[in-house]
C-alpha atoms as a PDB file:
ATOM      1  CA  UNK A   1      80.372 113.981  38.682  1.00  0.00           C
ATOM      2  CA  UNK A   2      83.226 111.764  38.435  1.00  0.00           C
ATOM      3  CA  UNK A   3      85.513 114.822  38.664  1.00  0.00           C
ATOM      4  CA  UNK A   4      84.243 115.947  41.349  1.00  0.00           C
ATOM      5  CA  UNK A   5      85.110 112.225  42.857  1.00  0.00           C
ATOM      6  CA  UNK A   6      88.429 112.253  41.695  1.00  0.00           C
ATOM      7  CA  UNK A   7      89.190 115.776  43.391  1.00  0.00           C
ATOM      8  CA  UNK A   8      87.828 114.999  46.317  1.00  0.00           C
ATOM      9  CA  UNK A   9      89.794 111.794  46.572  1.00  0.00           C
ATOM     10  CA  UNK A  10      92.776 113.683  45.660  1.00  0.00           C
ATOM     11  CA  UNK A  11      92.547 115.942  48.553  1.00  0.00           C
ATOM     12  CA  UNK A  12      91.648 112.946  51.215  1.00  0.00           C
ATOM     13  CA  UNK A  13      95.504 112.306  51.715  1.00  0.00           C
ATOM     14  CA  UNK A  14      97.440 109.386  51.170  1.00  0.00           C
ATOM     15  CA  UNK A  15      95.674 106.085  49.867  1.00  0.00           C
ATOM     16  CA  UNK A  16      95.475 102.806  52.379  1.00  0.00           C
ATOM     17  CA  UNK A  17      95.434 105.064  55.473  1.00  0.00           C
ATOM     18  CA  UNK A  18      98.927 104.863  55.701  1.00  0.00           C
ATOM     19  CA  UNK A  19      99.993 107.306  58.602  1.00  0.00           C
ATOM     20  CA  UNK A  20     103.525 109.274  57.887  1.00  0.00           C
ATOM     21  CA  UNK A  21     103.902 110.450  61.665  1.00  0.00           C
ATOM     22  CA  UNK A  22     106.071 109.180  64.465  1.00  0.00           C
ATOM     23  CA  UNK A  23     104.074 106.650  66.848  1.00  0.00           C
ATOM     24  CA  UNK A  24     105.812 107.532  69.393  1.00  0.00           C
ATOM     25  CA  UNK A  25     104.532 111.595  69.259  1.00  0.00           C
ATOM     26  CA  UNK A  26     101.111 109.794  68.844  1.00  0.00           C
ATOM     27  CA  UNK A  27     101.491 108.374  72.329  1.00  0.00           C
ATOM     28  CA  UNK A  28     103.152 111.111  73.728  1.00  0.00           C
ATOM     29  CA  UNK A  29     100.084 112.884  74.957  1.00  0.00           C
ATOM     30  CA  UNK A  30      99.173 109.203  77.199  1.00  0.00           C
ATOM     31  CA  UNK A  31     102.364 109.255  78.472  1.00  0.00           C
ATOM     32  CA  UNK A  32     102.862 113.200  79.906  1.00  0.00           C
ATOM     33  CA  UNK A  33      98.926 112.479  81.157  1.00  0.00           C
ATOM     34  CA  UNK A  34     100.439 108.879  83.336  1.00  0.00           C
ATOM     35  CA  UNK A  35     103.739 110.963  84.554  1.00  0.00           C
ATOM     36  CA  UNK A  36     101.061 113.643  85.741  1.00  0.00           C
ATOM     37  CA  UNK A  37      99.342 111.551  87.020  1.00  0.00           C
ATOM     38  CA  UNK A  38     101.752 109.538  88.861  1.00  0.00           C
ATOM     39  CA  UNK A  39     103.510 112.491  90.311  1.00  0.00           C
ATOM     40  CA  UNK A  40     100.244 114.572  91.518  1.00  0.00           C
ATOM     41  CA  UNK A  41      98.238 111.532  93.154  1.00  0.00           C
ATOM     42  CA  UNK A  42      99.853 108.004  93.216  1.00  0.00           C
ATOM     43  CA  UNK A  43     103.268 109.476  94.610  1.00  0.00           C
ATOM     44  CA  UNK A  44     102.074 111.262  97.168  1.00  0.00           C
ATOM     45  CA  UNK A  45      99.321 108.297  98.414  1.00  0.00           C
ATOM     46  CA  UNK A  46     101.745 106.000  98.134  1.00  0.00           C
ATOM     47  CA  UNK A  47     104.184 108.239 100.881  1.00  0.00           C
ATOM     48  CA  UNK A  48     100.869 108.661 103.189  1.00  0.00           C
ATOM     49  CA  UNK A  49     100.452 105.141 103.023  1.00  0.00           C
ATOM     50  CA  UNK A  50     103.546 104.371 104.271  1.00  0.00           C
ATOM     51  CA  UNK A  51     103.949 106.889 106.715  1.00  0.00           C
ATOM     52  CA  UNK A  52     100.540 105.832 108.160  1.00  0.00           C
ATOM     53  CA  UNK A  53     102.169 102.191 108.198  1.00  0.00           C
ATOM     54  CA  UNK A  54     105.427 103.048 109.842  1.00  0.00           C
ATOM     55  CA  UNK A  55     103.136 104.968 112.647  1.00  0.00           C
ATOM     56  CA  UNK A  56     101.255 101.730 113.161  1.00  0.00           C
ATOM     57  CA  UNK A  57     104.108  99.331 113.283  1.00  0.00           C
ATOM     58  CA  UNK A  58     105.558 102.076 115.880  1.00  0.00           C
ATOM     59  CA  UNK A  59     102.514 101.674 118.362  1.00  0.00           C
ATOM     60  CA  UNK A  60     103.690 101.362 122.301  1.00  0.00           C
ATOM     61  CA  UNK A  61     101.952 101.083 125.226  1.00  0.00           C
ATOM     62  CA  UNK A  62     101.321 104.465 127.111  1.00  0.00           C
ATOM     63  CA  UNK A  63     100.720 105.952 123.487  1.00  0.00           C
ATOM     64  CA  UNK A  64      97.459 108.698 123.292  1.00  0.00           C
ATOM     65  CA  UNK A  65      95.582 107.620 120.268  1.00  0.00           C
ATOM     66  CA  UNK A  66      92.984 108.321 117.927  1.00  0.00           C
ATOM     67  CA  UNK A  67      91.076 106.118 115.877  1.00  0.00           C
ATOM     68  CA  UNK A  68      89.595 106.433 112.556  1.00  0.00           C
ATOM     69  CA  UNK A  69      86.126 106.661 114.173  1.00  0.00           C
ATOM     70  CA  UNK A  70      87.259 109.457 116.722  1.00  0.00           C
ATOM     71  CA  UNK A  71      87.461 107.521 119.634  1.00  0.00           C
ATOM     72  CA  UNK A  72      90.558 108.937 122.203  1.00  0.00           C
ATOM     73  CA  UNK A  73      92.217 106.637 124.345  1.00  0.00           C
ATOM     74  CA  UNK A  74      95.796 105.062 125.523  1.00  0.00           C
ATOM     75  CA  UNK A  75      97.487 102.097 124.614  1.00  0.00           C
ATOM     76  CA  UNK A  76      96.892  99.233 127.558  1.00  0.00           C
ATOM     77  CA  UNK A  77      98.137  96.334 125.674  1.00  0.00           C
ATOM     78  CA  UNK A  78      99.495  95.515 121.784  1.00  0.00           C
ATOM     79  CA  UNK A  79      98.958  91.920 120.806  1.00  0.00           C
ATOM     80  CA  UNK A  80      99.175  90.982 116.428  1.00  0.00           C
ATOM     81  CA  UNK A  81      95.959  92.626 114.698  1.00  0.00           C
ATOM     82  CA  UNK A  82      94.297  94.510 117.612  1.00  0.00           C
ATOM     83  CA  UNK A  83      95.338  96.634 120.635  1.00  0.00           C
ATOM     84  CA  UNK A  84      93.635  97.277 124.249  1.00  0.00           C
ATOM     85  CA  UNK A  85      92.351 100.623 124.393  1.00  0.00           C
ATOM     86  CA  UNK A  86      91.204 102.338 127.501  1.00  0.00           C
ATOM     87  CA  UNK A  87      88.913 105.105 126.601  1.00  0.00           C
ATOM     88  CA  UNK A  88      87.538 106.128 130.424  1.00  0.00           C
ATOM     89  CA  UNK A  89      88.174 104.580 133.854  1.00  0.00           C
ATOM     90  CA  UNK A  90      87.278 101.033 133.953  1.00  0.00           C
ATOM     91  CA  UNK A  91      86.218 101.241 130.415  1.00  0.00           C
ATOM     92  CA  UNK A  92      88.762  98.812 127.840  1.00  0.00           C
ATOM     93  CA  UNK A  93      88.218  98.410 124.013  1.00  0.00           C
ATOM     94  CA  UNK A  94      89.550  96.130 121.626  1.00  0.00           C
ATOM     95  CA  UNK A  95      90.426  97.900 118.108  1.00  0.00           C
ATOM     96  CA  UNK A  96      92.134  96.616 115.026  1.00  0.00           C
ATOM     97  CA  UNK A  97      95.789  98.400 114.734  1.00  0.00           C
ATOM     98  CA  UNK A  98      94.721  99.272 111.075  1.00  0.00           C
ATOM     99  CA  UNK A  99      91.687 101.866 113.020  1.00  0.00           C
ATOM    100  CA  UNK A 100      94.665 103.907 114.778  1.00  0.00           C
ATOM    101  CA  UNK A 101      94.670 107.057 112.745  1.00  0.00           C
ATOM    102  CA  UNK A 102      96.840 109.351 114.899  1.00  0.00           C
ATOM    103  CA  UNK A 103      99.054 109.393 117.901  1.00  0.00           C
ATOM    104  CA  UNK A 104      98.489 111.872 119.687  1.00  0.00           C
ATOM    105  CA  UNK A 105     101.170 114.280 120.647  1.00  0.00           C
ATOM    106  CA  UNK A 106     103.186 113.004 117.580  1.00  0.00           C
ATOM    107  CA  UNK A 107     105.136 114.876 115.273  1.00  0.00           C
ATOM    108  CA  UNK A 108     102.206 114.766 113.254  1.00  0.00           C
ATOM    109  CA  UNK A 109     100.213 116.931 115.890  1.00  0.00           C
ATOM    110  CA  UNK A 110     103.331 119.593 116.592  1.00  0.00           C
ATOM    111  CA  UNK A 111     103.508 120.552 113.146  1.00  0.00           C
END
């Protein structure tokens, strides 16, 4: 029985659990998964989210909108965190800027 032990623990590898590798090929797997990552879905969000921001900051009046619920209309007034909308005649809305999600007749739309 007790050879059977001692070959066994003979073929377990080295004693203590001591680990001969590299760390750094270890990690190597985490890190090629994060630069995927990074480059397939935060890169790209992080461009839309600007571009979306630059197109807000850019709002004028006389600009055809859309809004994030689907409402059409044109720019009547800008004032800090909102913006006049008139969606029909005699018909004025107040919306957040942050709800514009398209101008319409943009470059966005021509493309």
């Amino acid at each position: 029985m007790l050879d059977i032990i001692g070959t066994a623990h003979a073929m377990g590898g080295q004693p203590g659990g001591e680990s001969g590798g590299n760390p750094i090929l270890g990690m190597l797997p985490f890190i090629m998964m994060f630069a995927v990552l990074y480059f397939l879905i935060l890169r790209p969000q992080i461009k839309k989210q600007k571009a979306q921001q630059k197109m807000v900051d850019e709002l004028k009046k006389g600009d055809d909108i859309i809004t994030s619920g689907g409402i059409h209309g044109t720019i009547l007034n800008l004032k800090d965190d909102t913006i006049v909308v008139r969606i029909a005649d005699g018909v004025k809305v107040d919306v957040s800027r942050s709800a514009v999600s398209r101008v319409k007749g943009g470059e966005e739309e021509k493309a």
